[in-house]
N, C-alpha and C. Protein backbone atom coordinates (compact mmCIF):
# COMPACT_ATOMS: atom_id res chain seq x y z
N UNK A 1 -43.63 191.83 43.91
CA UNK A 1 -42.73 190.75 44.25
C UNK A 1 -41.41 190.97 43.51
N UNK A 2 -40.60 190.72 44.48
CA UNK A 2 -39.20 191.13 43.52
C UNK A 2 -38.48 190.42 42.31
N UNK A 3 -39.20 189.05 42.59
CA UNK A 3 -38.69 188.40 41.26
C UNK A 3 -39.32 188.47 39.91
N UNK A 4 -40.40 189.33 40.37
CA UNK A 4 -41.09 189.89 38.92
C UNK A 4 -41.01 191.21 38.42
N UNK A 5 -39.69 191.60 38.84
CA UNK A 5 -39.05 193.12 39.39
C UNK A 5 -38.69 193.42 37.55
N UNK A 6 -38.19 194.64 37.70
CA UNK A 6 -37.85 195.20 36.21
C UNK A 6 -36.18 194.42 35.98
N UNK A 7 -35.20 194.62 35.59
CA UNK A 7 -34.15 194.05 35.63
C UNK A 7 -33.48 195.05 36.23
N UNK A 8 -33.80 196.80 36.07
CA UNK A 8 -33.21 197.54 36.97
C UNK A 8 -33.53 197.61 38.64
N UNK A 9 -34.63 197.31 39.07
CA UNK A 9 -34.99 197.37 40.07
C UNK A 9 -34.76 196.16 40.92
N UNK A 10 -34.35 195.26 39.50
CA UNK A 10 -33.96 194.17 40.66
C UNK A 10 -32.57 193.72 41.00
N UNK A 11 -31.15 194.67 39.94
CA UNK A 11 -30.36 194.83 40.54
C UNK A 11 -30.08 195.57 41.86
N UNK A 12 -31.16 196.82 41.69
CA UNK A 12 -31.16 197.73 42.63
C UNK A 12 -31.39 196.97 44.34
N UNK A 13 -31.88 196.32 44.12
CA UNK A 13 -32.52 195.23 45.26
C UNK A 13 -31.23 194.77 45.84
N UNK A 14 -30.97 193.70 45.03
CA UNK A 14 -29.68 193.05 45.09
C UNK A 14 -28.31 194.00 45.69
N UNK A 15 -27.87 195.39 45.13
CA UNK A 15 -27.81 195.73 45.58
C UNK A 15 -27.62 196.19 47.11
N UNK A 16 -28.85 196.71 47.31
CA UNK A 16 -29.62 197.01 48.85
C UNK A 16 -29.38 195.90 49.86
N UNK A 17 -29.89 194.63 49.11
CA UNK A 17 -29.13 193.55 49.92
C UNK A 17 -27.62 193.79 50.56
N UNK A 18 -26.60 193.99 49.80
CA UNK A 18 -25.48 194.11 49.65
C UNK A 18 -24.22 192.87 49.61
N UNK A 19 -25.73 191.88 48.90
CA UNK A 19 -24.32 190.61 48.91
C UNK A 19 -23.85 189.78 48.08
N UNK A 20 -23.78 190.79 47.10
CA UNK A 20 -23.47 190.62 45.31
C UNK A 20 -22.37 191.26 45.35
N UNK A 21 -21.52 191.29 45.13
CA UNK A 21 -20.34 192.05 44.37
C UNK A 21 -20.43 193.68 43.48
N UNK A 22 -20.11 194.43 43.99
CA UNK A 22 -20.67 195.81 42.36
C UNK A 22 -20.10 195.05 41.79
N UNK A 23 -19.01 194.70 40.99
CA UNK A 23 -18.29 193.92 40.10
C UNK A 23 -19.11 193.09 38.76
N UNK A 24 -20.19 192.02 40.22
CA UNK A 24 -20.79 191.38 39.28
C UNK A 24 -21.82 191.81 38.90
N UNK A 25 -22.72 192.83 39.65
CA UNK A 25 -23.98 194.06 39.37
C UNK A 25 -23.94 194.47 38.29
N UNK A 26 -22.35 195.01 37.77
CA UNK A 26 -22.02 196.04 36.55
C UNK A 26 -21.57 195.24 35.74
N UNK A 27 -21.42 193.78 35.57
CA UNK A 27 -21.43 192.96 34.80
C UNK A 27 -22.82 192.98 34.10
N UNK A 28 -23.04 193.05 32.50
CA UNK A 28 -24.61 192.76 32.21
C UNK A 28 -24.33 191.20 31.70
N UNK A 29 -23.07 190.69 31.03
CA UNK A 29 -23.29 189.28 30.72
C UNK A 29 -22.97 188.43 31.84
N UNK A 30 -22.17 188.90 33.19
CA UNK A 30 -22.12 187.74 34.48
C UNK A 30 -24.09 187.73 34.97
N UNK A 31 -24.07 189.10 34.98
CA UNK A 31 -26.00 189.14 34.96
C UNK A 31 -27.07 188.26 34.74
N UNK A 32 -26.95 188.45 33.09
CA UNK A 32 -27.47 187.18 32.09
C UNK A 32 -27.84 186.37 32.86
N UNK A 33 -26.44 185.40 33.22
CA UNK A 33 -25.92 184.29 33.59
C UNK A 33 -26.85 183.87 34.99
N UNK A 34 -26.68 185.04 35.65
CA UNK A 34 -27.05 184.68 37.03
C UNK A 34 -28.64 185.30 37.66
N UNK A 35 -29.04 186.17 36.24
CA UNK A 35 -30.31 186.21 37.42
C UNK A 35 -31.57 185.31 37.26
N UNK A 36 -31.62 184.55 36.27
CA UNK A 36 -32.51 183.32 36.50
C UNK A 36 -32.43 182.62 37.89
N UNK A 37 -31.29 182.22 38.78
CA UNK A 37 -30.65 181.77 39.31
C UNK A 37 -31.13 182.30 40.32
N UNK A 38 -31.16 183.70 40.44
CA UNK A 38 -31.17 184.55 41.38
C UNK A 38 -32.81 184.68 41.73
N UNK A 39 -33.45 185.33 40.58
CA UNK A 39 -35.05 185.15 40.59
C UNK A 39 -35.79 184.22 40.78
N UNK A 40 -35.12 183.25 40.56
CA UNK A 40 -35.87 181.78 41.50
C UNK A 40 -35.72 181.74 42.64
N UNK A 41 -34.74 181.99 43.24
CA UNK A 41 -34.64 181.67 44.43
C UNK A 41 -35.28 182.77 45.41
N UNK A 42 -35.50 183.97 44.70
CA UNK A 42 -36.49 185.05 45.24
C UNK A 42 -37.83 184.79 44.93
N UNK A 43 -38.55 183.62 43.81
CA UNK A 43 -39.81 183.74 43.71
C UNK A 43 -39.90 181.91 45.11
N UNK A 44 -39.09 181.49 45.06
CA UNK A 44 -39.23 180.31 46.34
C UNK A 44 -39.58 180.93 47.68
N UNK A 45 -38.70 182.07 47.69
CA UNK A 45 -38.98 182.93 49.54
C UNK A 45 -40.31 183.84 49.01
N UNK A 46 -40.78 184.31 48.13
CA UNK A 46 -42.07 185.09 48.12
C UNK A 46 -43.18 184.10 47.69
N UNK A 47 -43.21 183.02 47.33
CA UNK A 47 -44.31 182.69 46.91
C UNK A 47 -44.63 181.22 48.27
N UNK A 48 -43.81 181.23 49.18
CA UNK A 48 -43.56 179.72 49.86
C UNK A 48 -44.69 179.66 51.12
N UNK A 49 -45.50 179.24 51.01
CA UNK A 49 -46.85 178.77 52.13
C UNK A 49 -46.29 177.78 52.83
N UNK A 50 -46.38 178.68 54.36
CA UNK A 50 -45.88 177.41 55.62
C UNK A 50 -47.00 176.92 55.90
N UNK A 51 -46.79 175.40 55.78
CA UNK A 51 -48.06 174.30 56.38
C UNK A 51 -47.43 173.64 57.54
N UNK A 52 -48.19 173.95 58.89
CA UNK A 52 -48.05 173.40 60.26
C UNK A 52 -47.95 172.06 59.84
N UNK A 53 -46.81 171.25 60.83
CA UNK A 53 -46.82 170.26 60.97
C UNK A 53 -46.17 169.89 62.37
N UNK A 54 -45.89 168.34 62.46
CA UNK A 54 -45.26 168.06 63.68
C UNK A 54 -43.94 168.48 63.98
N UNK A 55 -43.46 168.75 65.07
CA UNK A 55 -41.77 169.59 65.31
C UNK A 55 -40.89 168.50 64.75
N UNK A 56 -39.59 168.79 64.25
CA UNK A 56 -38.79 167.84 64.03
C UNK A 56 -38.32 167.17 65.28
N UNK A 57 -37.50 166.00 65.22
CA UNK A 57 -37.06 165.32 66.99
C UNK A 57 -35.40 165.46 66.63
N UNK A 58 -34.88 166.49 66.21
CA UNK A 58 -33.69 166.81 65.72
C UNK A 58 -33.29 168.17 66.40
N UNK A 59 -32.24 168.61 66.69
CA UNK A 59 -31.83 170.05 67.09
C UNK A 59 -31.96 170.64 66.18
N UNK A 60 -32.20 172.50 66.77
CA UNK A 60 -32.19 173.16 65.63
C UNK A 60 -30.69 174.14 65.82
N UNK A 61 -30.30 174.75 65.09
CA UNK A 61 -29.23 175.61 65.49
C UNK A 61 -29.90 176.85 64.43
N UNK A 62 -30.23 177.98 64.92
CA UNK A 62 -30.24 179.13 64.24
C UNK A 62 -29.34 180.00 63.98
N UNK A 63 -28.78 180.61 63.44
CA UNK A 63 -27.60 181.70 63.32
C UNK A 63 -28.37 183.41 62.75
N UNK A 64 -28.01 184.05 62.99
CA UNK A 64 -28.69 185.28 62.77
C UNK A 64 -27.82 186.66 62.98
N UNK A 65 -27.40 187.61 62.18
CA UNK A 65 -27.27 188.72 62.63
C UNK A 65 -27.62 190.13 62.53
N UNK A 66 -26.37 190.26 63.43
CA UNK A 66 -26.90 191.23 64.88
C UNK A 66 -27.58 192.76 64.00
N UNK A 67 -27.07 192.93 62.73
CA UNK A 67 -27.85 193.90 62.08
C UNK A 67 -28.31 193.68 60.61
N UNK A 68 -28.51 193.01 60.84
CA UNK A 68 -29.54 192.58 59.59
C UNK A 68 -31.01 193.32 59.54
N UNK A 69 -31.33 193.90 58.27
CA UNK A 69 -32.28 194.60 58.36
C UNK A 69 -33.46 194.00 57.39
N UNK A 70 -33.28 192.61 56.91
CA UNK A 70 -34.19 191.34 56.42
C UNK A 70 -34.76 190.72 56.97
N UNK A 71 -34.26 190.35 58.16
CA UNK A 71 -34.51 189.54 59.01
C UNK A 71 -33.63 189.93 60.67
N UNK A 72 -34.38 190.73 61.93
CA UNK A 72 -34.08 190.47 62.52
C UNK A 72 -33.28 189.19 63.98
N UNK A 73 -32.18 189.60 64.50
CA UNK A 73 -31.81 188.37 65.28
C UNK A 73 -33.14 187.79 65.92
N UNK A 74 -34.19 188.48 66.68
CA UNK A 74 -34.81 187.70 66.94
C UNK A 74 -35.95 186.86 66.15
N UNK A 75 -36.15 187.30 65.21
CA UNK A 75 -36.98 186.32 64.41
C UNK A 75 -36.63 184.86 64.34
N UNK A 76 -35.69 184.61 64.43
CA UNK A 76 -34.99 183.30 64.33
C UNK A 76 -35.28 182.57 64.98
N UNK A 77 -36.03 183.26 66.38
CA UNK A 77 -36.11 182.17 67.74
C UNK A 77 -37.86 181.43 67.38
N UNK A 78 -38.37 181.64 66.22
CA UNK A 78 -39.53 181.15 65.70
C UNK A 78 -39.73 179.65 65.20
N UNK A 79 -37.98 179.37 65.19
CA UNK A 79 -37.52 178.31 64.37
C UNK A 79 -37.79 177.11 65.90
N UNK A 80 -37.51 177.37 67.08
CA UNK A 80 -37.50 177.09 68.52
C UNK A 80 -39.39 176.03 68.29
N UNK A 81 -40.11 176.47 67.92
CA UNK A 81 -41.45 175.78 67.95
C UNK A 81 -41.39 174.72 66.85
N UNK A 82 -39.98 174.43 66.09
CA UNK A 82 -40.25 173.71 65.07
C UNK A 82 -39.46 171.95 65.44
N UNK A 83 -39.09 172.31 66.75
CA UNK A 83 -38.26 171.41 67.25
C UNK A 83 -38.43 170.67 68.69
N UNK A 84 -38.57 169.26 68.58
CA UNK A 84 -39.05 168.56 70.05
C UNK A 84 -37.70 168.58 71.13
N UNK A 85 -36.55 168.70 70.14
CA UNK A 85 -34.84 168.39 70.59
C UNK A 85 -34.65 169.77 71.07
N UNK A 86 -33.13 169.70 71.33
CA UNK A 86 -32.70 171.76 71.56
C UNK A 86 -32.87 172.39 70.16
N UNK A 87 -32.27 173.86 70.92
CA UNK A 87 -32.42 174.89 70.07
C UNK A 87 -31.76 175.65 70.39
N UNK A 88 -30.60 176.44 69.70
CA UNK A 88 -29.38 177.11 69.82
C UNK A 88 -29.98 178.29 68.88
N UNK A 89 -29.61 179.61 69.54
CA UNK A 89 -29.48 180.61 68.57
C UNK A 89 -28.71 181.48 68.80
N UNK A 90 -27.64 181.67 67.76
CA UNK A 90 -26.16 182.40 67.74
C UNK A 90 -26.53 183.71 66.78
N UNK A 91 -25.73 184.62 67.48
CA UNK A 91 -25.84 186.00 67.12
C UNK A 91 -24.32 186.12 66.37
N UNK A 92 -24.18 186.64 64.86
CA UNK A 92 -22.91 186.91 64.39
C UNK A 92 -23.07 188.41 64.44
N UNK A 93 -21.91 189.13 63.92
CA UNK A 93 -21.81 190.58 63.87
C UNK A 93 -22.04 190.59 62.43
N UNK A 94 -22.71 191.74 62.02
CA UNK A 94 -22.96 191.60 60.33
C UNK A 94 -23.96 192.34 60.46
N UNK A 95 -24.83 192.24 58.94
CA UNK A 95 -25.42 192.54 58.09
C UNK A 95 -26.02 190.96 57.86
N UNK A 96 -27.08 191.29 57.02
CA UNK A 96 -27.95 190.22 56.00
C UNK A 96 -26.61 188.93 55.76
N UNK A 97 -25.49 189.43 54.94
CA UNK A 97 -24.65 188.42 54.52
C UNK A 97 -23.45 188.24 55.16
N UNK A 98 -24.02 187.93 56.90
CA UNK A 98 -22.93 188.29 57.48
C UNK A 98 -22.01 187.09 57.58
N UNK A 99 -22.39 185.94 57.44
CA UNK A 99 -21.83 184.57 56.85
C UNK A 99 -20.74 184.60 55.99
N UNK A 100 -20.98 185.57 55.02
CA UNK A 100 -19.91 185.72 54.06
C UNK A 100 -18.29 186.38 54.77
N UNK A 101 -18.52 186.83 55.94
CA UNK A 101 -17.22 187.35 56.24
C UNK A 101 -17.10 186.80 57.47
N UNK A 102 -18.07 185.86 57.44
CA UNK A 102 -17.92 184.88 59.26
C UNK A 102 -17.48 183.59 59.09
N UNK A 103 -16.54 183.14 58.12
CA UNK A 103 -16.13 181.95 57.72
C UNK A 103 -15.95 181.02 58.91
N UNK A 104 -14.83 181.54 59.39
CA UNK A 104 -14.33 180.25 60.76
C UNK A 104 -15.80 180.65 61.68
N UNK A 105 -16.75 181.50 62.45
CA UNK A 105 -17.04 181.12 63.39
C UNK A 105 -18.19 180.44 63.14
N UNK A 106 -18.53 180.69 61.10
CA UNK A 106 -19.68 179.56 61.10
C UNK A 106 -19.26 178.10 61.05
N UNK A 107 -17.96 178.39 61.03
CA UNK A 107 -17.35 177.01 60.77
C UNK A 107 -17.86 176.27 62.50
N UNK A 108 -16.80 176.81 63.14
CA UNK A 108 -17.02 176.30 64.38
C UNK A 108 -18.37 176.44 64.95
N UNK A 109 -19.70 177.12 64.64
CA UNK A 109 -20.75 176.90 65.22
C UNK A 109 -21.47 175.42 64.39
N UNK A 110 -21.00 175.36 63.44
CA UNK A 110 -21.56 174.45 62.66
C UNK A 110 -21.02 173.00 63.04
N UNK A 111 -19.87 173.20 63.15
CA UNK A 111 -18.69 171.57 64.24
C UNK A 111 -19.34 171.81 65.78
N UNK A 112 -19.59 172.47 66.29
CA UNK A 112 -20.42 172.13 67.54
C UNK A 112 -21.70 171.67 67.19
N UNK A 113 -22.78 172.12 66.34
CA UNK A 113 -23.60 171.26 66.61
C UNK A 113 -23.47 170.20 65.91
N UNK A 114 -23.04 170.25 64.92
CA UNK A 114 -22.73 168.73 64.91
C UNK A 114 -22.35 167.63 66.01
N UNK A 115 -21.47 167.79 66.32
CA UNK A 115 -20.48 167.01 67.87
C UNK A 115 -21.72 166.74 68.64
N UNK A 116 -22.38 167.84 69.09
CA UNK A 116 -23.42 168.12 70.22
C UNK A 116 -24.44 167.07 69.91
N UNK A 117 -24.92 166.52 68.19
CA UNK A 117 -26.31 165.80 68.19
C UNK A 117 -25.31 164.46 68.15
N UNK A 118 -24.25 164.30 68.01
CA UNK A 118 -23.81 162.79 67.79
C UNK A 118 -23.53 161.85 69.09
């Protein structure tokens, strides 16, 4: 599990991800700082047991991209069984952190569904 990773292997990760900064990688005291931060939130996605329940009665909007190698675009459409309302799933151009350089069109996918459930 990666959050029980060495501290080299789990920059290396991070890394691989590619949605850290080298900057802050080759930082060892921004490091410090941040990989508690970081390793939690990697032992929440490895250790997290989905328990079936009823669909929400809310839309879902998925976002996903188109080369992400964490999570394929279509995995997302899994989110579709979790919902009695619609279900939107938008393809960005990217990588894993493709959000980070998709400012306005997450903006505007995010003001449509909004608008759309009100």
């Amino acid at each position: 599990m990666l959050h029980e990773a060495s501290p080299d292997d789990f920059v290396g990760a991070l890394r691989a991800y590619g949605g850290t900064p080298e900057e802050v990688l080759r930082d060892a005291q921004l490091m410090a700082l941040l990989e508690p931060a970081l390793r939690a939130d990697f032992a929440i996605r490895e250790r997290y047991e989905y328990r079936p329940g009823p669909p929400l009665s809310i839309p879902i909007t998925a976002i996903a991209a188109s080369d992400d190698a964490y999570v394929p675009p279509d995995a997302v459409d899994a989110w579709r069984e979790h919902t009695s309302a619609g279900f939107d799933r938008h393809i960005i151009a990217g990588g894993h952190f493709a959000i980070i350089n998709s400012e306005n069109t997450l903006r505007e996918l995010v003001m449509h569904a909004c608008a759309a459930d009100s």
